[in-house]
Protein backbone atom coordinates (compact mmCIF):
# COMPACT_ATOMS: atom_id res chain seq x y z
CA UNK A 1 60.48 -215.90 36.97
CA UNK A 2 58.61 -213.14 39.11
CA UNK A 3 55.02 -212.15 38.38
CA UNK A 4 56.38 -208.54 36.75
CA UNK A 5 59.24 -210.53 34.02
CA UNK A 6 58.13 -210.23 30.38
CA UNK A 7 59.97 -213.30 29.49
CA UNK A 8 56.97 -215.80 28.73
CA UNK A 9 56.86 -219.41 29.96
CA UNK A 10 58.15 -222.26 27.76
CA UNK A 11 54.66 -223.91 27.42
CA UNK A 12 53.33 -221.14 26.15
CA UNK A 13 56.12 -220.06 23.47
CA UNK A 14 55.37 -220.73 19.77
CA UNK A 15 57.33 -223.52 18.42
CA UNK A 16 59.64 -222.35 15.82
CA UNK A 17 61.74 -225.36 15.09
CA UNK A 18 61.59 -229.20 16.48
CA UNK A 19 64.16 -229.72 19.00
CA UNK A 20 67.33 -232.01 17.52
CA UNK A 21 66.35 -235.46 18.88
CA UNK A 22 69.00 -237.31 21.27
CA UNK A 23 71.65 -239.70 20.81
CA UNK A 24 69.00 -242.70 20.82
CA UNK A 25 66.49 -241.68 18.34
CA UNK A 26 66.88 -239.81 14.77
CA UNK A 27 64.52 -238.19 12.37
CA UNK A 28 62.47 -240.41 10.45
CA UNK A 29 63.86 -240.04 6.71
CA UNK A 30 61.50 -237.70 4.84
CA UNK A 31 59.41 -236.39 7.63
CA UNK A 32 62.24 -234.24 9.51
CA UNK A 33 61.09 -231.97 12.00
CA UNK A 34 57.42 -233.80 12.43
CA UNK A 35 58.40 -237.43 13.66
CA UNK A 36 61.43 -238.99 15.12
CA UNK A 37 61.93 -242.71 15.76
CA UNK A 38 64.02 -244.09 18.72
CA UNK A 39 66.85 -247.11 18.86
CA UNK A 40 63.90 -249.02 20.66
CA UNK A 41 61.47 -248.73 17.75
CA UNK A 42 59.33 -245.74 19.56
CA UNK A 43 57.82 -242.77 17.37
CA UNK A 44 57.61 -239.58 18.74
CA UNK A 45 55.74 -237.02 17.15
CA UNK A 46 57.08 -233.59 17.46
CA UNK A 47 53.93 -231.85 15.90
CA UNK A 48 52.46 -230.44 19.20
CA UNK A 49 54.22 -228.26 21.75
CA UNK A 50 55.96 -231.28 23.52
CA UNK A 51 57.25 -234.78 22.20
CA UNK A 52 54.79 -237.16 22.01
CA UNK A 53 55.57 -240.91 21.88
CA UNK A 54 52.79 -242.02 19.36
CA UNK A 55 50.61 -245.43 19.57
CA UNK A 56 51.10 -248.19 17.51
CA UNK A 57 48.67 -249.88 15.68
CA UNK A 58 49.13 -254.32 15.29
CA UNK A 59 48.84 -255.43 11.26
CA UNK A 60 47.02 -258.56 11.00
CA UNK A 61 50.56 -260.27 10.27
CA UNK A 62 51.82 -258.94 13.60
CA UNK A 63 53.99 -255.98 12.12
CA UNK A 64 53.73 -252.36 14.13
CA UNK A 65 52.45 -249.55 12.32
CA UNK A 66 51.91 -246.05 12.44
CA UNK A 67 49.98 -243.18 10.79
CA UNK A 68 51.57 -239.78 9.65
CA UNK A 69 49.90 -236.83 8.65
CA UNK A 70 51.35 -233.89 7.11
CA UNK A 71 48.28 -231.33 6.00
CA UNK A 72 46.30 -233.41 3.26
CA UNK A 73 48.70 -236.48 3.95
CA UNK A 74 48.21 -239.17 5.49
CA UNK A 75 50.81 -241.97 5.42
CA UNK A 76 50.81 -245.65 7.16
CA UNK A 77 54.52 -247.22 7.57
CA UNK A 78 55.81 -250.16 8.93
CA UNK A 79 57.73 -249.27 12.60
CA UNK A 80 60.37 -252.36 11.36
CA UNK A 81 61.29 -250.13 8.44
CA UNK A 82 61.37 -246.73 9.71
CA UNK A 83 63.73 -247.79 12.75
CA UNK A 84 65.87 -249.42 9.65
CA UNK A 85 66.09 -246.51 7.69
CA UNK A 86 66.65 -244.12 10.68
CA UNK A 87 69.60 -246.46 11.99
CA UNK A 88 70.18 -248.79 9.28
CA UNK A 89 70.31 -246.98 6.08
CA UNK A 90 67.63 -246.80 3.63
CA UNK A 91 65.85 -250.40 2.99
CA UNK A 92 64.16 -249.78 -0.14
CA UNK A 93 64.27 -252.68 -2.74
CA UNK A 94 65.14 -254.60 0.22
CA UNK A 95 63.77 -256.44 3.04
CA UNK A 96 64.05 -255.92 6.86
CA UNK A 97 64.45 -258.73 9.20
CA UNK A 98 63.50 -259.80 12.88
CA UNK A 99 67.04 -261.33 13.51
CA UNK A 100 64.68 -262.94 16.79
CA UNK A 101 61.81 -263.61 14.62
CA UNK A 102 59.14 -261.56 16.71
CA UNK A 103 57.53 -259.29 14.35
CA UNK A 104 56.94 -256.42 16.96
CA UNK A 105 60.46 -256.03 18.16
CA UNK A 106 61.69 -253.59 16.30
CA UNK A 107 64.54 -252.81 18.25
CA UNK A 108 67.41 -251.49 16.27
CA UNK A 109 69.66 -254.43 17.09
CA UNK A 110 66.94 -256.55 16.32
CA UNK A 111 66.83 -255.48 12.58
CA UNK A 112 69.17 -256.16 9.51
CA UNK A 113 68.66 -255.15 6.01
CA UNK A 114 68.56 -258.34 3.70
CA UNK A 115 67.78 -259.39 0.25
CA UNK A 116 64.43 -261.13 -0.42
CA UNK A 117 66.09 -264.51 -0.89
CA UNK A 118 68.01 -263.89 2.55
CA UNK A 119 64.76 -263.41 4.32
CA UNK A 120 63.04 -266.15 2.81
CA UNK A 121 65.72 -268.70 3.77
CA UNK A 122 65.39 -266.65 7.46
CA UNK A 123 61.66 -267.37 7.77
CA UNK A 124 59.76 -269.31 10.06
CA UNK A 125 58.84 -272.83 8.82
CA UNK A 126 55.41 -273.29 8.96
CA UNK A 127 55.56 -274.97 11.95
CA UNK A 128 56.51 -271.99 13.95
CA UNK A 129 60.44 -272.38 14.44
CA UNK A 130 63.38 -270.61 12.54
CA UNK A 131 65.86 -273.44 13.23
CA UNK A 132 64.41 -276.76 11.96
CA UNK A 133 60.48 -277.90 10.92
CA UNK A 134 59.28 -279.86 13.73
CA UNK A 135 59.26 -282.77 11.49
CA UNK A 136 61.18 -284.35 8.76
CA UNK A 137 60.86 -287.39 6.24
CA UNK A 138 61.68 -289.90 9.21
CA UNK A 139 59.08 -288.67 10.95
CA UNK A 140 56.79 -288.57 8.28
CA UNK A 141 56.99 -292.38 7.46
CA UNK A 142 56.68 -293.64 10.99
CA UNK A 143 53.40 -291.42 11.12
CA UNK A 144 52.35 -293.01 8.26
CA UNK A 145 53.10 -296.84 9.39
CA UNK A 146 51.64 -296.19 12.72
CA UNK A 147 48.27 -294.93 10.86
CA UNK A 148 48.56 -298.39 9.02
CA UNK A 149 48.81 -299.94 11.89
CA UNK A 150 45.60 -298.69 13.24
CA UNK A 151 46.88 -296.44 15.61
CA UNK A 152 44.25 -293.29 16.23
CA UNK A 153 45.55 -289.49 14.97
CA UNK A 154 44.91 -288.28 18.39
CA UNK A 155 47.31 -291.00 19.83
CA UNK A 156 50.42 -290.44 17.18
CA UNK A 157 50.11 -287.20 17.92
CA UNK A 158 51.01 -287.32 21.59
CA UNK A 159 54.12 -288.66 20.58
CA UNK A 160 55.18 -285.08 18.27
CA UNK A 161 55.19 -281.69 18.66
CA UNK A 162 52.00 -281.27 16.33
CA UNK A 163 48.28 -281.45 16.45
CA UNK A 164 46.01 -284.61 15.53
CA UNK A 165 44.92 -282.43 12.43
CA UNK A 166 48.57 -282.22 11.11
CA UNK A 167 48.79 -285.85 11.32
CA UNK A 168 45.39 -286.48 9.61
CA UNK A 169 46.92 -284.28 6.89
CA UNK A 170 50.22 -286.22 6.56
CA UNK A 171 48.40 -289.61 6.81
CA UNK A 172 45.71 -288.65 4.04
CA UNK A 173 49.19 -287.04 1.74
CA UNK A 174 47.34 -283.56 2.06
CA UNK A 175 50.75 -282.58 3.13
CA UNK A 176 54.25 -283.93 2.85
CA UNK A 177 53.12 -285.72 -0.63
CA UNK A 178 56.53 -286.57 -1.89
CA UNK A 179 57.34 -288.71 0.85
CA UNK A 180 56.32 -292.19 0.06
């Protein structure tokens, strides 16, 4: 463009409509035309004269977030749930899981839409692992006769993959009461 054209610069063109988004992302249900949300659990906000990939706010439970305003609106969503509905198909009345159990990878291929029950039988134990509790009845009763036998909490705890608290707990049937 020479100094004399009356065509005007890109940058400075109004924006009439919000660009289609590419293969990899898709309008977040509801808010088409504002926000967008990629395969890789980005948002991009299309409410300025370029894309903007938005920041993410941490809930206390380690789920992303993000705020959306439309005028007087102002909306919080889970990142998990708008890459599901984007991708996924809508999730409402159901659940979305972390197939990998890390709350803040909301990676499309990460996700699947369950039933309550499904993600319930899904979740982490509350030792921390999605395959097996760190302990089981076995384990339990040898804590137990080992306590018995005078052994300290500190030392039966070297011996398992939880802390001298936890074993305190077990030993004084806080937890695992209905194993004699």
């Amino acid at each position: 463009m020479n100094q004399f054209s009356n065509e005007t610069p890109p940058s400075s063109r109004p924006r009439t409509t919000s660009p289609e988004p590419l293969d990899w992302e898709r309008w977040v249900p509801g808010w088409e035309g504002d926000y967008s949300v990629t395969r890789g659990g980005d948002i991009i906000s299309y409410k300025s004269w370029h894309p903007v990939k938005m920041l993410l706010a941490t809930h206390e439970a380690g789920y992303l977030r993000v705020n959306f305003r439309r005028r007087a609106l102002a909306k919080t969503f889970y990142v998990h749930r708008l890459v599901a509905a984007a991708f996924l198909g809508d999730p409402s009345d159901l659940e979305v899981d972390h197939l990998n159990g890390v709350r803040n990878d909301n990676r499309v291929e990460n996700l699947e839409i369950v039933t309550h029950a499904e993600n319930l039988r899904r979740a982490p134990t509350p030792c921390g692992s999605r395959l097996s509790p760190h302990l089981v009845e076995a384990d339990i009763v040898e804590i137990r006769r080992r306590r018995c036998a005078g052994e300290m909490y500190k030392e039966i705890a070297k011996d398992y993959p939880v802390s001298s608290t936890a074993i305190g707990s077990i030993c004084r049937r806080v937890t695992w009461r209905h194993v004699e």
